[in-house]
PDB file of N, CA and C in Angstrom:
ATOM      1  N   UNK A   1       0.845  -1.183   0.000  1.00  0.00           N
ATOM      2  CA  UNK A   1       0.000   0.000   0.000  1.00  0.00           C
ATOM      3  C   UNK A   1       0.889   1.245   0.000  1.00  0.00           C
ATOM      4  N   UNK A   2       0.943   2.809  -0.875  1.00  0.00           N
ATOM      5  CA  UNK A   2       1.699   3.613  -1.084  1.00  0.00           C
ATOM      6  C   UNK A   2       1.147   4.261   0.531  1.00  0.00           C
ATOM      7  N   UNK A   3       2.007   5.038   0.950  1.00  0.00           N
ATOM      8  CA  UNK A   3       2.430   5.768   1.658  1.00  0.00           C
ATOM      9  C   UNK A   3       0.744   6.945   1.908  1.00  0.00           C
ATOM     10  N   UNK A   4       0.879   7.290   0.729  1.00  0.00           N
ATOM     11  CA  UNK A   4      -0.143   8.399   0.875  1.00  0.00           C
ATOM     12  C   UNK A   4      -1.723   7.740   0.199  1.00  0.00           C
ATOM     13  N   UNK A   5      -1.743   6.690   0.451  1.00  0.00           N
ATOM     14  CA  UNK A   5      -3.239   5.812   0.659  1.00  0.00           C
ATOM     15  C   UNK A   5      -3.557   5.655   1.813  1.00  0.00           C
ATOM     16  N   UNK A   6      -2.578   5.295   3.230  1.00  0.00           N
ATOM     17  CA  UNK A   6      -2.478   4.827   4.059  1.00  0.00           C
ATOM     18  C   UNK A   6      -2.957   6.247   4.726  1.00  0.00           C
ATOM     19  N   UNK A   7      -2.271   7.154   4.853  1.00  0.00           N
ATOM     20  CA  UNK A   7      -2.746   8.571   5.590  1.00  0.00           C
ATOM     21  C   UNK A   7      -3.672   8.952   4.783  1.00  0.00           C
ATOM     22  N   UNK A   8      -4.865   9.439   5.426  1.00  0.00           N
ATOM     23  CA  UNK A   8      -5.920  10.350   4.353  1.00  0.00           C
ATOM     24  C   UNK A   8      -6.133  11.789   4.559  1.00  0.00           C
ATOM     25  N   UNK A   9      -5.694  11.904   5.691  1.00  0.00           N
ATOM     26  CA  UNK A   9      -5.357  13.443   5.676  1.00  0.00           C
ATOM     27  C   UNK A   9      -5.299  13.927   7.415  1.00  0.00           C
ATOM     28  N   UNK A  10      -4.844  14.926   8.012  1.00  0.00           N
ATOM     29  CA  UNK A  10      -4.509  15.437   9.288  1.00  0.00           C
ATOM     30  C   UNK A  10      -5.941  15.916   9.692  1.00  0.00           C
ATOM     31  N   UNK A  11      -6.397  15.147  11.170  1.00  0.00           N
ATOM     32  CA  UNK A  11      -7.037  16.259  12.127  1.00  0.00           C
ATOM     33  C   UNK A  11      -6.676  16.997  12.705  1.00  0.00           C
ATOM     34  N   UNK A  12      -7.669  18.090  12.485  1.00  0.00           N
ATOM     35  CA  UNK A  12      -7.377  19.253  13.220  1.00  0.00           C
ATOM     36  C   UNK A  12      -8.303  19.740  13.751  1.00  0.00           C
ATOM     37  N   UNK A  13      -8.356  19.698  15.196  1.00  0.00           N
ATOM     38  CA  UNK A  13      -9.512  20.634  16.698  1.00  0.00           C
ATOM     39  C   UNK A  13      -8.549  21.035  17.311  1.00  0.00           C
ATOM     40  N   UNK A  14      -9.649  21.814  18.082  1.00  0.00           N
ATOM     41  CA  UNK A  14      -9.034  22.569  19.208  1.00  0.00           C
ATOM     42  C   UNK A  14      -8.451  21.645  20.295  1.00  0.00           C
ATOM     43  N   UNK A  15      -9.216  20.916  20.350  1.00  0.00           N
ATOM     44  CA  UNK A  15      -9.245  19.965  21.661  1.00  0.00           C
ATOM     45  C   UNK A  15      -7.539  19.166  21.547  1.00  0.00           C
ATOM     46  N   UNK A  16      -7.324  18.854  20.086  1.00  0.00           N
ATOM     47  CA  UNK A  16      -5.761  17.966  19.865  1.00  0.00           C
ATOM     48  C   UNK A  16      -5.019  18.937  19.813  1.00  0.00           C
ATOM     49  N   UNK A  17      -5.151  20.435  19.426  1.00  0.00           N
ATOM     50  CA  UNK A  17      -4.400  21.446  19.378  1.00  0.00           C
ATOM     51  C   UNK A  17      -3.635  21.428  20.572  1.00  0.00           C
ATOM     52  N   UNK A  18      -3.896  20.985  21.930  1.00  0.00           N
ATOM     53  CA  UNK A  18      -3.601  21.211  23.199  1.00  0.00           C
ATOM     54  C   UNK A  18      -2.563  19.885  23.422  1.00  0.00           C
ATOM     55  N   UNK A  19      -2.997  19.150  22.870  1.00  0.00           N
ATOM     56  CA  UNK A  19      -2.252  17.851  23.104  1.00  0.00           C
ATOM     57  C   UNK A  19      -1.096  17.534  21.481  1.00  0.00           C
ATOM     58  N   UNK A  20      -1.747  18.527  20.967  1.00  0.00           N
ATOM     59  CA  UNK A  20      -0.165  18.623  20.305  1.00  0.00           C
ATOM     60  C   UNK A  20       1.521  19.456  20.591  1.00  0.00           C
ATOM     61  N   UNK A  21       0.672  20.491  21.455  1.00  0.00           N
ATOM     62  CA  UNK A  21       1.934  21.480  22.132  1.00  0.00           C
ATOM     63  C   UNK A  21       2.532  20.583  23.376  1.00  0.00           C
ATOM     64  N   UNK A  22       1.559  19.506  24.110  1.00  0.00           N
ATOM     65  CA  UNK A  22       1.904  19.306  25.423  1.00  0.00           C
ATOM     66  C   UNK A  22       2.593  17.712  25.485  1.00  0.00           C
ATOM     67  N   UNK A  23       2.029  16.910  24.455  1.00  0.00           N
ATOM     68  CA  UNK A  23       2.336  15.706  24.251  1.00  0.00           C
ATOM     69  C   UNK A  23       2.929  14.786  23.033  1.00  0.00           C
ATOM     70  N   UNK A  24       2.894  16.124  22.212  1.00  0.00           N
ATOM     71  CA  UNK A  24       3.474  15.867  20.853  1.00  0.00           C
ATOM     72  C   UNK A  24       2.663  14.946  20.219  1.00  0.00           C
ATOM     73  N   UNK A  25       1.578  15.110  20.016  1.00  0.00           N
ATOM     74  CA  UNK A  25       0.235  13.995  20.003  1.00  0.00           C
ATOM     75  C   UNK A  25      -0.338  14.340  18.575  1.00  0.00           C
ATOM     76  N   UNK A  26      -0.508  13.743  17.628  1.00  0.00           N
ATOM     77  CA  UNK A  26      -0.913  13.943  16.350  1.00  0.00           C
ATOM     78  C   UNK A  26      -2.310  13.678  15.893  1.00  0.00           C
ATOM     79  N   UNK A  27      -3.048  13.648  15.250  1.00  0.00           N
ATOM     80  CA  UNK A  27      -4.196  12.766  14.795  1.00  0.00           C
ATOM     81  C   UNK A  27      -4.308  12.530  13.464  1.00  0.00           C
ATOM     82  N   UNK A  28      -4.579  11.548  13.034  1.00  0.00           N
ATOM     83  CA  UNK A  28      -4.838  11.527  11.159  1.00  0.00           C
ATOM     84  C   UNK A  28      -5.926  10.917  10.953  1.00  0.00           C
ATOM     85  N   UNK A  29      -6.753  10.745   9.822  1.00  0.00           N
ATOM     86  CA  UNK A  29      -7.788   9.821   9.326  1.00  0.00           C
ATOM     87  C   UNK A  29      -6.555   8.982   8.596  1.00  0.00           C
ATOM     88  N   UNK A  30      -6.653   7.640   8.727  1.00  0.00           N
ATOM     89  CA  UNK A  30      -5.950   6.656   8.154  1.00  0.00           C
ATOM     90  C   UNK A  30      -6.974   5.585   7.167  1.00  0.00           C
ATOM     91  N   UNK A  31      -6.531   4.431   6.664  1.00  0.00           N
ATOM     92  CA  UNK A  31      -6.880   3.427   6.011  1.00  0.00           C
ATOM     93  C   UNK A  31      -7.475   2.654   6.683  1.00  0.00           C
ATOM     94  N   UNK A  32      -8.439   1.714   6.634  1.00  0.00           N
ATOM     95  CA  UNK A  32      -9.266   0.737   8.083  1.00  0.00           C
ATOM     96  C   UNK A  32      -8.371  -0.013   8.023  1.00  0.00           C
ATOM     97  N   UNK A  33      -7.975  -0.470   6.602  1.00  0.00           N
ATOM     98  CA  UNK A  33      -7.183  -1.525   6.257  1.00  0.00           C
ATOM     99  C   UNK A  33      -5.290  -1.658   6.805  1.00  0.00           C
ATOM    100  N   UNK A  34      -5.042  -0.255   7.453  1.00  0.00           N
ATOM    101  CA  UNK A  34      -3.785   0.116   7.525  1.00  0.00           C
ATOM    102  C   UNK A  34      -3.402  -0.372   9.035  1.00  0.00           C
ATOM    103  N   UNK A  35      -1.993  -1.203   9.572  1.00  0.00           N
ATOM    104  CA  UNK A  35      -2.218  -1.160  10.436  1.00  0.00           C
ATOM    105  C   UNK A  35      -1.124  -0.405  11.749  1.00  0.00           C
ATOM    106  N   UNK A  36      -0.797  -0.712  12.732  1.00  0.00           N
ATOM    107  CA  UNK A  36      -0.132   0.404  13.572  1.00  0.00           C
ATOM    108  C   UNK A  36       1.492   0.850  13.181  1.00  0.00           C
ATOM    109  N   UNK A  37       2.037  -0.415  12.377  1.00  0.00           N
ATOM    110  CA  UNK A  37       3.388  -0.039  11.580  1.00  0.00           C
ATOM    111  C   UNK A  37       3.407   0.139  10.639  1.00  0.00           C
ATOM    112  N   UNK A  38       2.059   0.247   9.767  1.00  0.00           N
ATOM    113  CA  UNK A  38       2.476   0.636   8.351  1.00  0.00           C
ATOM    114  C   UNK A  38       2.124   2.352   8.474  1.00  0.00           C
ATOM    115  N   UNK A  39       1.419   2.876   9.587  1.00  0.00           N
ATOM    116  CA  UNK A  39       0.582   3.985  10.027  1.00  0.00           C
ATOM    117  C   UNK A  39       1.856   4.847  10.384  1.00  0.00           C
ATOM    118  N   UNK A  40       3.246   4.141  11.409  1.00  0.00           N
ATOM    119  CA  UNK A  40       4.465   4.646  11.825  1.00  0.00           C
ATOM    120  C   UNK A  40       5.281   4.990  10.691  1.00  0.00           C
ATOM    121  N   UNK A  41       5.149   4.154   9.784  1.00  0.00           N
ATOM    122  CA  UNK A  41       6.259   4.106   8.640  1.00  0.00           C
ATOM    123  C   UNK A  41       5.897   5.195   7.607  1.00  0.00           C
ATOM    124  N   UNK A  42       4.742   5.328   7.282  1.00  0.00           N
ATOM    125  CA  UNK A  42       4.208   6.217   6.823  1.00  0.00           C
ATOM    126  C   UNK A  42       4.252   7.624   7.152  1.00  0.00           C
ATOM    127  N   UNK A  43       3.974   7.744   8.095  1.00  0.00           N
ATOM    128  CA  UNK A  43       4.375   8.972   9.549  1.00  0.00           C
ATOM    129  C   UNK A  43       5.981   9.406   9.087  1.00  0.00           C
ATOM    130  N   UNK A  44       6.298   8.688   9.292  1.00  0.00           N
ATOM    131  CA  UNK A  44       7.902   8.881   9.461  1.00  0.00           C
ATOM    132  C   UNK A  44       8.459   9.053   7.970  1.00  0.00           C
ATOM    133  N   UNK A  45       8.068   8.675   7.082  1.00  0.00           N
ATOM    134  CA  UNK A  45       8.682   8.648   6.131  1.00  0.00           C
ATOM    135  C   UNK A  45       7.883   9.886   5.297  1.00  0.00           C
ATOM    136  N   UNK A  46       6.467  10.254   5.070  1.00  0.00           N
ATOM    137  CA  UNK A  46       6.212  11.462   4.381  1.00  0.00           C
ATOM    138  C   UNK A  46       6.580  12.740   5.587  1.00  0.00           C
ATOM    139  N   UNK A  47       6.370  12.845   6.797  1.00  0.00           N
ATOM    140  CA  UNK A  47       7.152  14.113   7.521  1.00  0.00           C
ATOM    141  C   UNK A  47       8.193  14.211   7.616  1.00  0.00           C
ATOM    142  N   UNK A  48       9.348  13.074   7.530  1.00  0.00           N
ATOM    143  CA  UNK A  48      10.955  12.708   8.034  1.00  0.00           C
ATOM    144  C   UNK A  48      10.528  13.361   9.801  1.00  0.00           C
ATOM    145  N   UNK A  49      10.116  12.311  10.945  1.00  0.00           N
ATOM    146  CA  UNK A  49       9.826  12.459  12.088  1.00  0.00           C
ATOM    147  C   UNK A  49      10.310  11.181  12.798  1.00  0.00           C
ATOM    148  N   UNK A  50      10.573  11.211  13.388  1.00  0.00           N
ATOM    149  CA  UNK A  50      10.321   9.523  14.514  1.00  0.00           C
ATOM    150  C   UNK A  50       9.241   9.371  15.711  1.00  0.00           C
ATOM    151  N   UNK A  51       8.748   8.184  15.385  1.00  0.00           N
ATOM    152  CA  UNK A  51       7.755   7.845  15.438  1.00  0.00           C
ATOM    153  C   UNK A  51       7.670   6.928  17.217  1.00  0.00           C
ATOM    154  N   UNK A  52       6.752   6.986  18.365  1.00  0.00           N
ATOM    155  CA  UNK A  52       7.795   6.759  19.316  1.00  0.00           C
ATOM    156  C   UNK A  52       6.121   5.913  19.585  1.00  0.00           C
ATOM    157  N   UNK A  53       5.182   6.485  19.379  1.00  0.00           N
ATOM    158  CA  UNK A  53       3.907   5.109  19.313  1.00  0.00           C
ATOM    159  C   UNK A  53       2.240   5.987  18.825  1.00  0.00           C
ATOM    160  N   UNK A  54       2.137   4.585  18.402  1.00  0.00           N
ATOM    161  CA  UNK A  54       0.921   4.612  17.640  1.00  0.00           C
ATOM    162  C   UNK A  54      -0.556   4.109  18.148  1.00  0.00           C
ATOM    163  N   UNK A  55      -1.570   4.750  18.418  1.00  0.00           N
ATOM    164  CA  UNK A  55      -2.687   4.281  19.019  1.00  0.00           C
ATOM    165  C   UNK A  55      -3.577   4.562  17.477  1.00  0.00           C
ATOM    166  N   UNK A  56      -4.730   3.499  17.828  1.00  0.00           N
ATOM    167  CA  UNK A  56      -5.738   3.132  16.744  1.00  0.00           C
ATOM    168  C   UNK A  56      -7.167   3.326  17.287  1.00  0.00           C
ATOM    169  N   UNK A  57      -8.126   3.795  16.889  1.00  0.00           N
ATOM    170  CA  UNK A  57      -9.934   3.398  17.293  1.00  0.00           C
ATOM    171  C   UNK A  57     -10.289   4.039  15.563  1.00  0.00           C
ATOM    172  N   UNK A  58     -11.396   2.627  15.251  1.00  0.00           N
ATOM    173  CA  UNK A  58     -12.522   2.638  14.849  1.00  0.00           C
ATOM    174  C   UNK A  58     -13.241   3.578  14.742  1.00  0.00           C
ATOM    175  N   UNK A  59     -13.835   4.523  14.350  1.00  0.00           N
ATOM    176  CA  UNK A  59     -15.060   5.025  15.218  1.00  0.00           C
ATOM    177  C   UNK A  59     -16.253   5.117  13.752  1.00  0.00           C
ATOM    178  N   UNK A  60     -17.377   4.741  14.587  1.00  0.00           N
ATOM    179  CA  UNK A  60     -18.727   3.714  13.893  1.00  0.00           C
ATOM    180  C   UNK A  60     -19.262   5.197  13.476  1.00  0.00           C
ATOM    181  N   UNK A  61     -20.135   5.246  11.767  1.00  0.00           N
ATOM    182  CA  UNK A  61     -20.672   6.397  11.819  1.00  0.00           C
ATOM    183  C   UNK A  61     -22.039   6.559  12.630  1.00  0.00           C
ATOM    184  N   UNK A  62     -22.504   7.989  12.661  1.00  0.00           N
ATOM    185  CA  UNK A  62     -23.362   8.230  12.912  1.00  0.00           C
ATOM    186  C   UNK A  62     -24.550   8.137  12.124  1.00  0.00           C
ATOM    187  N   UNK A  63     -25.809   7.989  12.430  1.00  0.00           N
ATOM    188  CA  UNK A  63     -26.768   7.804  11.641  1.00  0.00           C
ATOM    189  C   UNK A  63     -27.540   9.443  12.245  1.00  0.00           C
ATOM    190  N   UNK A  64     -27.965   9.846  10.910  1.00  0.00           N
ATOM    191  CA  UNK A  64     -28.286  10.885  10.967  1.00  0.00           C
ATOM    192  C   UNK A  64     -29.785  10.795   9.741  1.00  0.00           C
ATOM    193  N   UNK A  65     -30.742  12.100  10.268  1.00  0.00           N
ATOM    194  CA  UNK A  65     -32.340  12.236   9.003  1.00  0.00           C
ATOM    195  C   UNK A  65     -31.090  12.927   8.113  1.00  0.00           C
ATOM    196  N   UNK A  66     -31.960  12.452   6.829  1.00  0.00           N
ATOM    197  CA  UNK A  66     -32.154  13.316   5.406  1.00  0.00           C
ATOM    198  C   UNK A  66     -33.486  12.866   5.185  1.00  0.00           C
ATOM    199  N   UNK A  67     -34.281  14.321   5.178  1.00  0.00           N
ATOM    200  CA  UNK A  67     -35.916  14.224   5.021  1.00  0.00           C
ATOM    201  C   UNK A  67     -36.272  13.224   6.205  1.00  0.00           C
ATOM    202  N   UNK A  68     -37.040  12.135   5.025  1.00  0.00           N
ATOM    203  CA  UNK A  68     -37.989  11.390   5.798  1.00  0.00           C
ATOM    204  C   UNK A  68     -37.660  10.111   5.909  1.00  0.00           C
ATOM    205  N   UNK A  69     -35.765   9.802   5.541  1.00  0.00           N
ATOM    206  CA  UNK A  69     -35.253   8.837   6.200  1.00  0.00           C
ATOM    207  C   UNK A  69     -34.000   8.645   6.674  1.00  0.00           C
ATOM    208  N   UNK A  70     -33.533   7.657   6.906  1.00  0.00           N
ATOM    209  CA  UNK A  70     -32.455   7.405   8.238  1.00  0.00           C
ATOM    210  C   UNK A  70     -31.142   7.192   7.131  1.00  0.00           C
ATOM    211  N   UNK A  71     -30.132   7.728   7.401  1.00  0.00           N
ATOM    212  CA  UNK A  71     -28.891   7.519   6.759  1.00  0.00           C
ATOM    213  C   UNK A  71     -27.857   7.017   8.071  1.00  0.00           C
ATOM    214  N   UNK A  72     -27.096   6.246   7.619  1.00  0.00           N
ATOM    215  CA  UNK A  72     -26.019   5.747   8.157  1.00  0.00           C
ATOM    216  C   UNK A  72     -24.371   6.488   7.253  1.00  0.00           C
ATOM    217  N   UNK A  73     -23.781   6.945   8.386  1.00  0.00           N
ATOM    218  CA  UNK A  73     -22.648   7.752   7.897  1.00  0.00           C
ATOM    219  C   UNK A  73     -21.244   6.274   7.829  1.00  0.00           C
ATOM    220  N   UNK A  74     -20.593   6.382   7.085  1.00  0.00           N
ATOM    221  CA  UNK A  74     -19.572   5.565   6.711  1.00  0.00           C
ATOM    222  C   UNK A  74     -18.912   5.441   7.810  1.00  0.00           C
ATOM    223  N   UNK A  75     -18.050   4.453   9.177  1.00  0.00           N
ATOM    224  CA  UNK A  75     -16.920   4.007   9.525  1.00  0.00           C
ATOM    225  C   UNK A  75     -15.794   4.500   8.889  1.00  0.00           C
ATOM    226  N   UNK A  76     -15.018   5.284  10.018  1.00  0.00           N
ATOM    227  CA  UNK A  76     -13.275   5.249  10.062  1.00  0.00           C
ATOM    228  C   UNK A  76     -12.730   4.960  10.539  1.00  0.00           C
ATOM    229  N   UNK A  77     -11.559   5.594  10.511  1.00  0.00           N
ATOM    230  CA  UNK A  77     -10.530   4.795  11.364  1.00  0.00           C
ATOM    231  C   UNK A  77      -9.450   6.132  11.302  1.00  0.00           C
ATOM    232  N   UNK A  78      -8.970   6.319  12.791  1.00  0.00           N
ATOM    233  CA  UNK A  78      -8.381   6.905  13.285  1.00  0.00           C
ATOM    234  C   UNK A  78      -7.172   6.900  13.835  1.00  0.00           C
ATOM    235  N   UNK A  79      -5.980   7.673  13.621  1.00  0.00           N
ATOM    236  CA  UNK A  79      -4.626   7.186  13.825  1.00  0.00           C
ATOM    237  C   UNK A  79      -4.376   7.888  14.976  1.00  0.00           C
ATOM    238  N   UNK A  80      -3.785   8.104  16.167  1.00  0.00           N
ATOM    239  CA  UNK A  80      -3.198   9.018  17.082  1.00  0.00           C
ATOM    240  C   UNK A  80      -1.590   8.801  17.411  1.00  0.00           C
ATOM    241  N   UNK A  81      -0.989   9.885  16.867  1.00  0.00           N
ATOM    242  CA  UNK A  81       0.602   9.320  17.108  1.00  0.00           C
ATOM    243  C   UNK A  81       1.534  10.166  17.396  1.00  0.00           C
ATOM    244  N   UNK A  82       2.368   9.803  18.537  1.00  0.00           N
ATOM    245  CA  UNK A  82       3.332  10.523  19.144  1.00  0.00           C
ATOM    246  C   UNK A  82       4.348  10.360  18.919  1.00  0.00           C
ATOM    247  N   UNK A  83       4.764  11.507  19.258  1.00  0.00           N
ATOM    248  CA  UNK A  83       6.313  11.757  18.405  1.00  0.00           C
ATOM    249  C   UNK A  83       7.254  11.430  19.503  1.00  0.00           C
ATOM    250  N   UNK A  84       8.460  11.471  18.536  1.00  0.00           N
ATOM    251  CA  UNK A  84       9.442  11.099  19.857  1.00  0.00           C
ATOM    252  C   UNK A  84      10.170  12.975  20.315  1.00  0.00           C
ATOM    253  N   UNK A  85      10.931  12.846  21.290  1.00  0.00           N
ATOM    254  CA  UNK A  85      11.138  14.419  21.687  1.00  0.00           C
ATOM    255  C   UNK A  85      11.603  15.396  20.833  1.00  0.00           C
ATOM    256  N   UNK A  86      11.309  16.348  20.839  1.00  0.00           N
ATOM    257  CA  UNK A  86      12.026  17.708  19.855  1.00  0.00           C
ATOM    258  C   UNK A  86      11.720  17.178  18.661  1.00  0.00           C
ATOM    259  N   UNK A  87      10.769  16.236  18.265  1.00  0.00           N
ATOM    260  CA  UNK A  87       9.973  16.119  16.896  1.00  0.00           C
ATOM    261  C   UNK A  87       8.920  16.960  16.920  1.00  0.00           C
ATOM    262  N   UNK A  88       8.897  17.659  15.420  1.00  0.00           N
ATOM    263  CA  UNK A  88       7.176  18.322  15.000  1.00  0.00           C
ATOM    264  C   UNK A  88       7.162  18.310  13.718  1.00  0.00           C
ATOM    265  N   UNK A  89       5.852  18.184  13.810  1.00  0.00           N
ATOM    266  CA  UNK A  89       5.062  18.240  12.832  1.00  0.00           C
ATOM    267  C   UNK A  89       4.421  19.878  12.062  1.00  0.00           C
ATOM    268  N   UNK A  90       4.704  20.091  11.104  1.00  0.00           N
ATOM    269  CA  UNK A  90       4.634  21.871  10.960  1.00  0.00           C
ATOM    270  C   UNK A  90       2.497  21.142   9.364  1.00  0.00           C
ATOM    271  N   UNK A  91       2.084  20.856   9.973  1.00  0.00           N
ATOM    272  CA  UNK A  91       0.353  20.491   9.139  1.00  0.00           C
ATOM    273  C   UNK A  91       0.015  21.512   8.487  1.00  0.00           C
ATOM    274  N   UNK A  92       0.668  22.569   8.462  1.00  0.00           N
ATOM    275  CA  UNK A  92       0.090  23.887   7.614  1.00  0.00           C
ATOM    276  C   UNK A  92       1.009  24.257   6.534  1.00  0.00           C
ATOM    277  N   UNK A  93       2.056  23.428   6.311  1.00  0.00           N
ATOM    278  CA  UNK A  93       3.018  23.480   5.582  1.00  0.00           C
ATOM    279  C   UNK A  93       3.464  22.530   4.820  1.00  0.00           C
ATOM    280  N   UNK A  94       2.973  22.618   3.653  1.00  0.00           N
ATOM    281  CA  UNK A  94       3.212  21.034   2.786  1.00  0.00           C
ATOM    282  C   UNK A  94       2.740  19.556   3.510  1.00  0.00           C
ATOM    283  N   UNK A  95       1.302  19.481   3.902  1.00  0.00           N
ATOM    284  CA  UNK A  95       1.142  18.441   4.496  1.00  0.00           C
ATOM    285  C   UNK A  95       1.105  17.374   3.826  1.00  0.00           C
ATOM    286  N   UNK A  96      -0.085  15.996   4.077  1.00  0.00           N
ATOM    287  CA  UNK A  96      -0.383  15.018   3.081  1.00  0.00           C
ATOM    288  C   UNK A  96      -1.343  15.626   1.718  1.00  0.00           C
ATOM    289  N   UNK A  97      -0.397  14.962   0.869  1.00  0.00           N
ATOM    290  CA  UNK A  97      -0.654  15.260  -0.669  1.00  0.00           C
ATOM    291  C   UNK A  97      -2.338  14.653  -0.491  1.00  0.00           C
TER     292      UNK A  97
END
């Protein structure tokens, strides 16, 4: 799997904003199919970063109305990954293609 299939692109809230200054804590939408070392390798190799660990969740969509019936929103999958020290990540600057 290429590199930039595997990442689908950077989250960004307020809420990780805090835990990116304090914990060096990242977030991405990833591949379902991708798994916690191909997620590192990837990491590491499109930012040039080191990669010090990788957490994973699922998360199930929501079902939400359109009109007068029930939609089910698609399943992702979520990467969270920390860097190792005096690593960063600059997301506003040439991120994932």
């Amino acid at each position: 799997m290429e590199l930039t299939h595997i990442i689908k692109g950077p989250i960004v809230t307020e809420k990780l904003e805090a835990f990116r200054e304090s914990q060096r804590l990242y977030a991405f939408w990833v591949d379902k199919a991708a798994s916690k070392q191909e997620v590192a390798e990837a990491v590491s190799k499109l930012f040039r970063v080191k990669v010090e660990e990788v957490r994973t969740c699922i998360v199930r969509g929501k079902i939400k109305r359109r009109g007068r019936s029930m939609v089910k929103r698609p399943n992702f999958k979520k990467a969270f990954v920390q860097l190792k020290e005096g690593e960063k990540i600059d997301l506003f600057d040439g991120g994932v293609a």
